[in-house]
C-alpha atoms as a PDB file:
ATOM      1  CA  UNK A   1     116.183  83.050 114.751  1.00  0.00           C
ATOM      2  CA  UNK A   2     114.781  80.904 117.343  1.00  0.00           C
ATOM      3  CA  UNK A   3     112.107  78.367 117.228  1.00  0.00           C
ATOM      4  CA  UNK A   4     110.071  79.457 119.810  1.00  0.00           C
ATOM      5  CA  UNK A   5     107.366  76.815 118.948  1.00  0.00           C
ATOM      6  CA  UNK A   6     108.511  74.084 120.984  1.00  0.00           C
ATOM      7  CA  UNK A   7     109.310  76.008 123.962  1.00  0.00           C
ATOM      8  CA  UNK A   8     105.940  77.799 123.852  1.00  0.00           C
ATOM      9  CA  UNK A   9     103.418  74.332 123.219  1.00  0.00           C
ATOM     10  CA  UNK A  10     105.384  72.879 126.813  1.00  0.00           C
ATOM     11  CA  UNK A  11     104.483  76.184 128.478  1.00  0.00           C
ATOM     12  CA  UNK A  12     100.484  75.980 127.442  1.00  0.00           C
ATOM     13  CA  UNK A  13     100.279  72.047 127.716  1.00  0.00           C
ATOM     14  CA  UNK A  14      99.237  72.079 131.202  1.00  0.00           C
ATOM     15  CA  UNK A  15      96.470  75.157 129.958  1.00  0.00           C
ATOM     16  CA  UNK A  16      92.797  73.739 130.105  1.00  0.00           C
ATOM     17  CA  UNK A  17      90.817  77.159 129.954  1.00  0.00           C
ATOM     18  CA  UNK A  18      91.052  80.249 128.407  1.00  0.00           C
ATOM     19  CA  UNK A  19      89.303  83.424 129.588  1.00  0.00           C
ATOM     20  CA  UNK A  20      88.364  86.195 127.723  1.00  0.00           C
ATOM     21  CA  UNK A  21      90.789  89.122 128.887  1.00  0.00           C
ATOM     22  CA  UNK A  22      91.043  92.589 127.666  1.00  0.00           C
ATOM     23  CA  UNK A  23      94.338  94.087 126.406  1.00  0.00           C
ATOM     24  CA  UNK A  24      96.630  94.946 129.264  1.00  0.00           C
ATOM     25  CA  UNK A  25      96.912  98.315 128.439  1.00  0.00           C
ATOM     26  CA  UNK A  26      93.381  98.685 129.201  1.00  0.00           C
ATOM     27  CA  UNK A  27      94.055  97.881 132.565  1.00  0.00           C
ATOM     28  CA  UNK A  28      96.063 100.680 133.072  1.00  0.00           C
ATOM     29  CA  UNK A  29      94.246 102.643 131.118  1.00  0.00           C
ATOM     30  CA  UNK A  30      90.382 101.857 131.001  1.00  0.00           C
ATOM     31  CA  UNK A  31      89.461 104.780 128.829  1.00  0.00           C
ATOM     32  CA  UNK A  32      90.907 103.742 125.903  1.00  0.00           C
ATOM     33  CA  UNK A  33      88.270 100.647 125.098  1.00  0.00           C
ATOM     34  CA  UNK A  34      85.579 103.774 124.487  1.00  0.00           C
ATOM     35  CA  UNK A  35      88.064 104.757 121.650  1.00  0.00           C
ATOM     36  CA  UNK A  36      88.263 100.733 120.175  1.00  0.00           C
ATOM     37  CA  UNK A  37      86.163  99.736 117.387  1.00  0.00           C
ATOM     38  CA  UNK A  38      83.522  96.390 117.874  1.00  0.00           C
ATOM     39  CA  UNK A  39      83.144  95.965 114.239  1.00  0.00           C
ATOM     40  CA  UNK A  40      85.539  95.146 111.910  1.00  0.00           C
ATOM     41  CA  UNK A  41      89.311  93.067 112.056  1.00  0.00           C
ATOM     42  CA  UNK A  42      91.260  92.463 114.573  1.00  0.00           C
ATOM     43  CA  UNK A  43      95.180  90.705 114.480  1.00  0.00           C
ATOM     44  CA  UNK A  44      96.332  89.538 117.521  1.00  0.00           C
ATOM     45  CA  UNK A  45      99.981  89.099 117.118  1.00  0.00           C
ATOM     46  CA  UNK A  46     101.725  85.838 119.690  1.00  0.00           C
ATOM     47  CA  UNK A  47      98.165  85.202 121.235  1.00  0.00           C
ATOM     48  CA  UNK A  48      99.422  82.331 123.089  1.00  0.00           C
ATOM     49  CA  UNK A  49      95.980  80.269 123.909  1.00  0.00           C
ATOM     50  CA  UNK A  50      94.029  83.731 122.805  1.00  0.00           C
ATOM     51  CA  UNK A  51      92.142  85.501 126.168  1.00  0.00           C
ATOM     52  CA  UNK A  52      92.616  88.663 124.269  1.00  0.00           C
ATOM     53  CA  UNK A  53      91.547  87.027 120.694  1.00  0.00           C
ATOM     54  CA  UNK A  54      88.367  86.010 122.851  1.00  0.00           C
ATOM     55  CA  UNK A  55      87.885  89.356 124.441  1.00  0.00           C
ATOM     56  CA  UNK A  56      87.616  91.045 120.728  1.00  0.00           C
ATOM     57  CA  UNK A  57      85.286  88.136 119.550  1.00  0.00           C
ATOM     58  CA  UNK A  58      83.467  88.934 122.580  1.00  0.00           C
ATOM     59  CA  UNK A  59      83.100  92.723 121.367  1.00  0.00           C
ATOM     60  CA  UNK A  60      81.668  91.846 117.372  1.00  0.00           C
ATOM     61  CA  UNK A  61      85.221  91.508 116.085  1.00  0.00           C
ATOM     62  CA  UNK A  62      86.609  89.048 113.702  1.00  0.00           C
ATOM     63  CA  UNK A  63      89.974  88.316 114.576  1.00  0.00           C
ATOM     64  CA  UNK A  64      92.783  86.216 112.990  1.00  0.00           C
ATOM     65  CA  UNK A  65      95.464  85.074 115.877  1.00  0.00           C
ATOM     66  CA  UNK A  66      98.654  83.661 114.943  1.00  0.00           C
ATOM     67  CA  UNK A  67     101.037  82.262 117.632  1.00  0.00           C
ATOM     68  CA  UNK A  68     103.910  80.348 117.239  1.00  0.00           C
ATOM     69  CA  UNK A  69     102.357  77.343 119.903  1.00  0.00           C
ATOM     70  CA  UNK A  70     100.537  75.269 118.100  1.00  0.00           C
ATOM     71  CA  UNK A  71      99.412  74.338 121.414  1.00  0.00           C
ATOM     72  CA  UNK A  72      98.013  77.729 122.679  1.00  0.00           C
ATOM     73  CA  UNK A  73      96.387  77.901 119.291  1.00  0.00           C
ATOM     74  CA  UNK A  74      94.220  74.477 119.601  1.00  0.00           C
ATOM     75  CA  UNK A  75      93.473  75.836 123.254  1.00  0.00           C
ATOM     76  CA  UNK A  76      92.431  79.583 121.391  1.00  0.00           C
ATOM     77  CA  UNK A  77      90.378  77.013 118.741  1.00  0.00           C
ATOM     78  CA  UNK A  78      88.601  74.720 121.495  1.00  0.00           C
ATOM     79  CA  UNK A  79      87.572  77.715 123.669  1.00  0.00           C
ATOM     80  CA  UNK A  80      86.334  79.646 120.525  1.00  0.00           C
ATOM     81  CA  UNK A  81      84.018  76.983 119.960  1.00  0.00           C
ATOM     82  CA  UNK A  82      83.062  76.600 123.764  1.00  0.00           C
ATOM     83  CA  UNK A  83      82.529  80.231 123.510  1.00  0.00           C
ATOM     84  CA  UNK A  84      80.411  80.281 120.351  1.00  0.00           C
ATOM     85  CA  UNK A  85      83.114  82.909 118.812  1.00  0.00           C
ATOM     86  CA  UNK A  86      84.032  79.670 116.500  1.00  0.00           C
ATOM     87  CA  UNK A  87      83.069  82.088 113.476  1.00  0.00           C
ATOM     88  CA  UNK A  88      84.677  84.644 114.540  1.00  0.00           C
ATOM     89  CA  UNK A  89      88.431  83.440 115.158  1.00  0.00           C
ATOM     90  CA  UNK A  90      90.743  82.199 112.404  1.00  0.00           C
ATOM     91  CA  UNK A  91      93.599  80.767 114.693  1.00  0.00           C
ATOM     92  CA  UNK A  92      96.663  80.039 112.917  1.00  0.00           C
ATOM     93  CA  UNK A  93     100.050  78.717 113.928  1.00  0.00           C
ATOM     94  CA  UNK A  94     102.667  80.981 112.553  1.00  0.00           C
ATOM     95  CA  UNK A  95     106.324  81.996 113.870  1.00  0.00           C
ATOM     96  CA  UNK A  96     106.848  86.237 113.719  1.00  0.00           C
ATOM     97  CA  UNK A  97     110.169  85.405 113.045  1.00  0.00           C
ATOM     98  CA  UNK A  98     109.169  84.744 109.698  1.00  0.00           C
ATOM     99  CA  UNK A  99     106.896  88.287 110.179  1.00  0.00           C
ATOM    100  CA  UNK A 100     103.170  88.669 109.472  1.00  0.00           C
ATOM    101  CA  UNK A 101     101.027  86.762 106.993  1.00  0.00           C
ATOM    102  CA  UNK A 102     100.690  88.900 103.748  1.00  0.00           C
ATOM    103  CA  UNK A 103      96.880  88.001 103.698  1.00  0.00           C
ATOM    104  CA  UNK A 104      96.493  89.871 107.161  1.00  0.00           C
ATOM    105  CA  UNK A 105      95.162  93.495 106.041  1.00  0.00           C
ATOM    106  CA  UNK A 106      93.610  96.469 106.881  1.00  0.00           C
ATOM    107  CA  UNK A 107      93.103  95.419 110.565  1.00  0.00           C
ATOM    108  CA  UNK A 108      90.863  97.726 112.902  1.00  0.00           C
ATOM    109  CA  UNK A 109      92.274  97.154 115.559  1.00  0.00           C
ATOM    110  CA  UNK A 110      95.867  95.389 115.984  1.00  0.00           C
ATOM    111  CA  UNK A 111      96.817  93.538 119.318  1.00  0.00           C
ATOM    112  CA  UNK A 112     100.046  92.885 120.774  1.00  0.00           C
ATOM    113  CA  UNK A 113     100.945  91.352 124.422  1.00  0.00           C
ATOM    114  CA  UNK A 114     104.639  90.959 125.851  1.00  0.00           C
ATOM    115  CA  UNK A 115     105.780  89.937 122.161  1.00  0.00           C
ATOM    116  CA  UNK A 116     108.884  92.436 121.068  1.00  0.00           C
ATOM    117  CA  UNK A 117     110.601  92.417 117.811  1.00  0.00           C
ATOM    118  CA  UNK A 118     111.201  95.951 116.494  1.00  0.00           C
ATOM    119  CA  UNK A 119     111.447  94.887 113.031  1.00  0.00           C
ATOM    120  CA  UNK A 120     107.756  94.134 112.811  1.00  0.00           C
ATOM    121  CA  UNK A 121     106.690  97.906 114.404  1.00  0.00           C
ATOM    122  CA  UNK A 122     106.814  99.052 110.388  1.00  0.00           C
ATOM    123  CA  UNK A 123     104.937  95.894 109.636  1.00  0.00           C
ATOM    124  CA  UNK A 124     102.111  96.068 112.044  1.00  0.00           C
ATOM    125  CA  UNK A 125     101.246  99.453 111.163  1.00  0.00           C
ATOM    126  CA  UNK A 126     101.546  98.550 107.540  1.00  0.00           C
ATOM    127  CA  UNK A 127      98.513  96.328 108.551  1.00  0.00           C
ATOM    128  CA  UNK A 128      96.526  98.603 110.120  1.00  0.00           C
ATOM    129  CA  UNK A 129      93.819 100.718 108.171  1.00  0.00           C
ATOM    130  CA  UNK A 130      93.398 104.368 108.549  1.00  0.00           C
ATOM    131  CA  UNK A 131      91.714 105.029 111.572  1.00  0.00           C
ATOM    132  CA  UNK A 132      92.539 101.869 112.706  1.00  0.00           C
ATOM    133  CA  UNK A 133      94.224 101.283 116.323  1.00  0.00           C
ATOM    134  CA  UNK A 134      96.917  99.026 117.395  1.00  0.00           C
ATOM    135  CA  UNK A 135      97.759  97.939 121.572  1.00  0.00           C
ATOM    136  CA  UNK A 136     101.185  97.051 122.570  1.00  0.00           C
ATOM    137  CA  UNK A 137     102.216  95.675 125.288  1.00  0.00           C
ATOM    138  CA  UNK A 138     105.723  94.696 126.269  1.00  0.00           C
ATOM    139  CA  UNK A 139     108.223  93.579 129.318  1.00  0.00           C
ATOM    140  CA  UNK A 140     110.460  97.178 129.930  1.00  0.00           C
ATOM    141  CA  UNK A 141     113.578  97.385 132.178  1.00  0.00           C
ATOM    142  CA  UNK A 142     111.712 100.431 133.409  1.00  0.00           C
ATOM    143  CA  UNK A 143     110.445  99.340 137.134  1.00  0.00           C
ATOM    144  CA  UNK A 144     111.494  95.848 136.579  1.00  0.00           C
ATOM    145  CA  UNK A 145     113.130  94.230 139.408  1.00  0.00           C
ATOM    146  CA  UNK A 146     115.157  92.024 137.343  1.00  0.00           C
ATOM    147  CA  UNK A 147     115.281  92.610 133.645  1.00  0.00           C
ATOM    148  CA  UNK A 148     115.573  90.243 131.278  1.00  0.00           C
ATOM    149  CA  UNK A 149     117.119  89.935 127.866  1.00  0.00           C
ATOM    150  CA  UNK A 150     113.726  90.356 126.634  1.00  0.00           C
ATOM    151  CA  UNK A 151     113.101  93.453 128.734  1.00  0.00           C
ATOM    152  CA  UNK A 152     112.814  96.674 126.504  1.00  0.00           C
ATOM    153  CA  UNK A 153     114.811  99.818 127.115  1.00  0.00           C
ATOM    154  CA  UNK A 154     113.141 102.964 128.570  1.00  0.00           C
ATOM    155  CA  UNK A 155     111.590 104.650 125.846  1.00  0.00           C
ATOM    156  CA  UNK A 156     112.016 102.057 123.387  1.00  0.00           C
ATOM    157  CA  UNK A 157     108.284 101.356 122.388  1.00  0.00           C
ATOM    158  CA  UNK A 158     107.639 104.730 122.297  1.00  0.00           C
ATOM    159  CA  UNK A 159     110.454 105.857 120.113  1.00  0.00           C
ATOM    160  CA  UNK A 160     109.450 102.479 117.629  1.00  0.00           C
ATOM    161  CA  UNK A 161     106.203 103.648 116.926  1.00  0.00           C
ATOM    162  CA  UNK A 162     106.703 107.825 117.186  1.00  0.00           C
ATOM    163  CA  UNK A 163     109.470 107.040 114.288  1.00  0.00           C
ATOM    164  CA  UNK A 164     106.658 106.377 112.012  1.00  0.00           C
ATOM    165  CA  UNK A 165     104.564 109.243 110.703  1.00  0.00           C
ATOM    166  CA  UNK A 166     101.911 107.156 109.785  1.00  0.00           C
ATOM    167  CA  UNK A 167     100.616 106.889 113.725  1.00  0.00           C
ATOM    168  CA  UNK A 168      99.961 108.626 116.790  1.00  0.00           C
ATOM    169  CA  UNK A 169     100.658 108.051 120.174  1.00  0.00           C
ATOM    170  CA  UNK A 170      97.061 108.353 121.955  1.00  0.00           C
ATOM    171  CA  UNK A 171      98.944 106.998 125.204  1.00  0.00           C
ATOM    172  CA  UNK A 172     101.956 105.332 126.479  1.00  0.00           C
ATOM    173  CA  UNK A 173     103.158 104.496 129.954  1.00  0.00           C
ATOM    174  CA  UNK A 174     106.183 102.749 131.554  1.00  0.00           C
ATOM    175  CA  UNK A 175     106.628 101.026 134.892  1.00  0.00           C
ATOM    176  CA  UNK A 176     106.242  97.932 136.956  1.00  0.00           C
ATOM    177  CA  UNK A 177     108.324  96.099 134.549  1.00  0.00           C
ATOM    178  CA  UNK A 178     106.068  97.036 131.657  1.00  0.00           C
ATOM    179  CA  UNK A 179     105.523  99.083 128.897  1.00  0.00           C
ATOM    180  CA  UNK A 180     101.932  99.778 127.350  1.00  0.00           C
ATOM    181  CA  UNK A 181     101.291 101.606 123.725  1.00  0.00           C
ATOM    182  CA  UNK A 182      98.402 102.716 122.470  1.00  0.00           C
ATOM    183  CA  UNK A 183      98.378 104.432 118.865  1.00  0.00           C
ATOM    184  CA  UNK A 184      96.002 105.269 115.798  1.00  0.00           C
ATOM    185  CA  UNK A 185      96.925 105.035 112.304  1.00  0.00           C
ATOM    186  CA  UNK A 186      97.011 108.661 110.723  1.00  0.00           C
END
């Protein structure tokens, strides 16, 4: 186990703003935020200082982001407010190592950007209600000019989540480094 914490609040201690930023996958594949509920719970997992937290406030969510920076979360908390999402955000500063808070349940929607620990695929869909969807996005070797230790195999966040019968894969795609998951809890 590392302790990520420390390494994390140096990165975001030069931050000053956060912007509101939709899910990565999105980018590649627009179509899906017709399919994404703006009512209900979201969870986004290692928000850092929380543009995608924002971006879910933004569309009627409630949201509870945990991140292991207790730096990125005061950032996620002061732009909240700025924001007038202050309501609507319950930041919290908690290491995934550890996994997910048992009091996070029944999420609508579940978030997940370039954070990668296949023990917590079971976890995450645990989390996530019936109907409810969950976007993953993590660093792949595939495309990557020089993978990294953190740097997912081909396939690998595919095969995670299409080992549990509980979800389906509405769309998945691989490339540029990157590897971007969208599924729906059966």
């Amino acid at each position: 186990m590392r302790d990520d914490g420390p390494r994390w609040d140096e990165r975001y201690r030069a931050a000053t703003t956060v912007v509101p930023h939709r899910p990565e996958a999105l980018d590649r594949w627009p179509e899906a935020a017709s399919l994404l509920p703006t009512v209900g719970r979201c969870l986004d997992l290692a928000s850092g200082p929380g543009s995608t937290a924002l971006w879910a406030a933004e569309r009627g969510l409630t949201v509870t982001a945990v991140d292991a920076s207790a730096v990125a979360i005061e950032l996620l908390r002061t732009a909240a407010i700025d924001l007038g999402h202050g309501d609507r955000i319950d930041a919290r500063v908690v290491d995934l190592d550890h996994g997910i808070p048992s009091d996070i349940v029944d999420s609508d929607l579940i978030v997940c950007q370039r954070f990668r620990d296949p023990e917590l695929t079971t976890t995450m869909i645990d989390r996530l209600r019936v109907g409810g969807y969950a976007i993953v996005t993590v660093l792949s070797t595939v495309g990557a000019p020089l993978p990294g230790e953190f740097h997912a195999p081909p396939g690998a966040l595919r095969d995670e989540f299409a080992a549990d019968e509980r979800c389906e894969i509405v769309h998945h795609d691989e490339g540029d480094g990157v590897a971007h998951i969208v599924v729906r809890r059966c």
